[in-house]
C-alpha atoms as a PDB file:
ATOM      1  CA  UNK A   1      11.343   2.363 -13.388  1.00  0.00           C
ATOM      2  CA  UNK A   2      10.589   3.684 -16.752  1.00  0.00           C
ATOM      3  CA  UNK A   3      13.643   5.475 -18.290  1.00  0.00           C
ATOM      4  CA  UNK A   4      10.724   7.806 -19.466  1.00  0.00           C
ATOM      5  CA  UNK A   5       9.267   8.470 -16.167  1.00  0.00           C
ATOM      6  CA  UNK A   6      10.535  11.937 -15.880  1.00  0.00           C
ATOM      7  CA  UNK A   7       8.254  13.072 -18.812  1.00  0.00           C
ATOM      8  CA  UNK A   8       4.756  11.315 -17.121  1.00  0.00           C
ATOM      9  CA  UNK A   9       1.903  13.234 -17.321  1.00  0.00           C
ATOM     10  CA  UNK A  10      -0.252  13.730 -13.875  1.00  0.00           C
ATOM     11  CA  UNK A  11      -2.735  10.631 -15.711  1.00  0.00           C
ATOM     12  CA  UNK A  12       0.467   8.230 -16.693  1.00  0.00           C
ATOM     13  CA  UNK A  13       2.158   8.685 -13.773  1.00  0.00           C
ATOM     14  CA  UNK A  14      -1.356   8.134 -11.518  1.00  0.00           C
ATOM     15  CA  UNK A  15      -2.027   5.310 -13.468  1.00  0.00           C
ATOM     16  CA  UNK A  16       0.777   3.783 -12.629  1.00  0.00           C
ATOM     17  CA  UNK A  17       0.851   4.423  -8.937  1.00  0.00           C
ATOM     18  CA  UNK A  18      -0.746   1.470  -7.467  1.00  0.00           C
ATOM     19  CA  UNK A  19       1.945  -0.697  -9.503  1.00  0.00           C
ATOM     20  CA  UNK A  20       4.623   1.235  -7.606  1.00  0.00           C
ATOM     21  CA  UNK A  21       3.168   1.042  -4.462  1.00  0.00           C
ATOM     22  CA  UNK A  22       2.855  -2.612  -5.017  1.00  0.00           C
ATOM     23  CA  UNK A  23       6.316  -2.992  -6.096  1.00  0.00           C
ATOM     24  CA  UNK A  24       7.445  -1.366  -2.697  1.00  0.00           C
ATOM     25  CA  UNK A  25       9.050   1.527  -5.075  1.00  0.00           C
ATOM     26  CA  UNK A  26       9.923   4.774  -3.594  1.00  0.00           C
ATOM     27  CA  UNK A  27       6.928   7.057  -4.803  1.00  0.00           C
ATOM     28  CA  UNK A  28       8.999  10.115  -3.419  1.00  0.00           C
ATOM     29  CA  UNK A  29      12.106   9.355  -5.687  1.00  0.00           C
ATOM     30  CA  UNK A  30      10.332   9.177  -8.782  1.00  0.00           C
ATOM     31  CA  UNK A  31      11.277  11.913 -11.124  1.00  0.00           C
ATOM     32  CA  UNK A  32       7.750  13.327 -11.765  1.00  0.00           C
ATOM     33  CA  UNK A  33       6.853  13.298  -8.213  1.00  0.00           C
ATOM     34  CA  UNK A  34      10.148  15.695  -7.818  1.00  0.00           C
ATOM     35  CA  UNK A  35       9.277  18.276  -9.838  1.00  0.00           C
ATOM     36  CA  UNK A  36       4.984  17.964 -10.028  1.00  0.00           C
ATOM     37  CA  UNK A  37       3.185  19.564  -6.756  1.00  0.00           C
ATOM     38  CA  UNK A  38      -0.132  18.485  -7.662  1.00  0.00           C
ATOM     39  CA  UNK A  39       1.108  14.628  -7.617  1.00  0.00           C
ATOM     40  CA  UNK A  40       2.822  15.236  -4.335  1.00  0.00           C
ATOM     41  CA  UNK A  41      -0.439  16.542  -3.003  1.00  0.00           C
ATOM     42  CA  UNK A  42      -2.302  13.534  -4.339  1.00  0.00           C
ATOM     43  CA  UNK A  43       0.447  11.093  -2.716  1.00  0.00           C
ATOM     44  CA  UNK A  44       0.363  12.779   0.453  1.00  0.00           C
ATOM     45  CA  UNK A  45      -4.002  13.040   0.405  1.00  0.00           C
ATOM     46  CA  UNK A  46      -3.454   9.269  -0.312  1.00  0.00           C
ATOM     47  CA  UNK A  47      -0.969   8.485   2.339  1.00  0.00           C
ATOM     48  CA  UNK A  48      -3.174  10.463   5.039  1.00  0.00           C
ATOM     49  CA  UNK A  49      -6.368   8.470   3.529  1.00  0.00           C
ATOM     50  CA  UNK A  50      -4.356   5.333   4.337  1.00  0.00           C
ATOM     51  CA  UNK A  51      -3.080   5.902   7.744  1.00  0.00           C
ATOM     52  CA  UNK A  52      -7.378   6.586   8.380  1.00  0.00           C
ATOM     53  CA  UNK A  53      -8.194   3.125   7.165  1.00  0.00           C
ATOM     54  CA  UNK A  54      -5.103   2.024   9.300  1.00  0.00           C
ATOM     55  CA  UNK A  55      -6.267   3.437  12.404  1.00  0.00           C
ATOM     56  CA  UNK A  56     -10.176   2.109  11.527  1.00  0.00           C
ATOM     57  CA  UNK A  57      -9.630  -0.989  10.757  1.00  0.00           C
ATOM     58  CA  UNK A  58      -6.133  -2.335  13.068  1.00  0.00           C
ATOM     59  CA  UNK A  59      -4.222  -5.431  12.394  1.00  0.00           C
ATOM     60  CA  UNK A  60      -5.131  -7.772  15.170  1.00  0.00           C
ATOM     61  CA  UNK A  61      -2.552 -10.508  15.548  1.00  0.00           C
ATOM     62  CA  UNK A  62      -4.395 -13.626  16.561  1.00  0.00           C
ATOM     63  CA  UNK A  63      -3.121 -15.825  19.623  1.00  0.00           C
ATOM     64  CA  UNK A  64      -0.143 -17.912  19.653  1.00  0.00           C
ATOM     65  CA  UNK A  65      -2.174 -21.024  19.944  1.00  0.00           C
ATOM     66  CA  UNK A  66      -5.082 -20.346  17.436  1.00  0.00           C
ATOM     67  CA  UNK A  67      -4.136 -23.078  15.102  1.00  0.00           C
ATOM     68  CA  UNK A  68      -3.433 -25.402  17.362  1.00  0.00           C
ATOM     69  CA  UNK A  69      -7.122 -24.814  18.946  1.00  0.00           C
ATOM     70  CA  UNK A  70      -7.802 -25.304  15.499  1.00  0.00           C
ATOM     71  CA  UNK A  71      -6.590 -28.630  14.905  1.00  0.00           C
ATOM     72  CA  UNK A  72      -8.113 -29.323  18.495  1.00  0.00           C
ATOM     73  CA  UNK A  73     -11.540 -28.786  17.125  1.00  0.00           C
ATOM     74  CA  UNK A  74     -11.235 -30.576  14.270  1.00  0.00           C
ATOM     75  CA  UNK A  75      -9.875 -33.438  15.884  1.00  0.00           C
ATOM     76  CA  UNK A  76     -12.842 -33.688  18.810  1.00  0.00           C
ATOM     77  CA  UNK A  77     -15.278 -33.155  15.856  1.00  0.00           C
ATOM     78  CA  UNK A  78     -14.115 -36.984  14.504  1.00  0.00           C
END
């Protein structure tokens, strides 16, 4: 984390959200998300947004023996 991430704007500290995220930083813990209520609100709009897409669109683990139906097929196709 910045050592200058307590004086973010809204925009700089947006900006660098998705790097954050990606990072597997603690959004919540970040100084400008302590004391800015408008960037908490836009977190938690984009954390409910998320959880949506979760819910649409479910991970689906495929079966234990996909790849080696897989390699099956490939090897009847020689």
């Amino acid at each position: 984390m910045s050592p200058y991430a307590d004086n973010l704007s809204c925009a700089e500290f947006q900006s660098r959200l998705a790097e954050m995220i990606g990072a597997g930083e603690n959004v919540g813990a970040d100084p400008h998300m302590q004391t800015c209520e408008r960037c908490r609100k836009f977190v938690a709009e984009l954390e409910a947004i998320a959880q949506a897409a979760r819910e649409l669109f479910p991970v689906v683990e495929p079966p234990d023996d996909l790849w080696e139906n897989i390699e099956s097929a490939i090897k009847s196709e020689k």
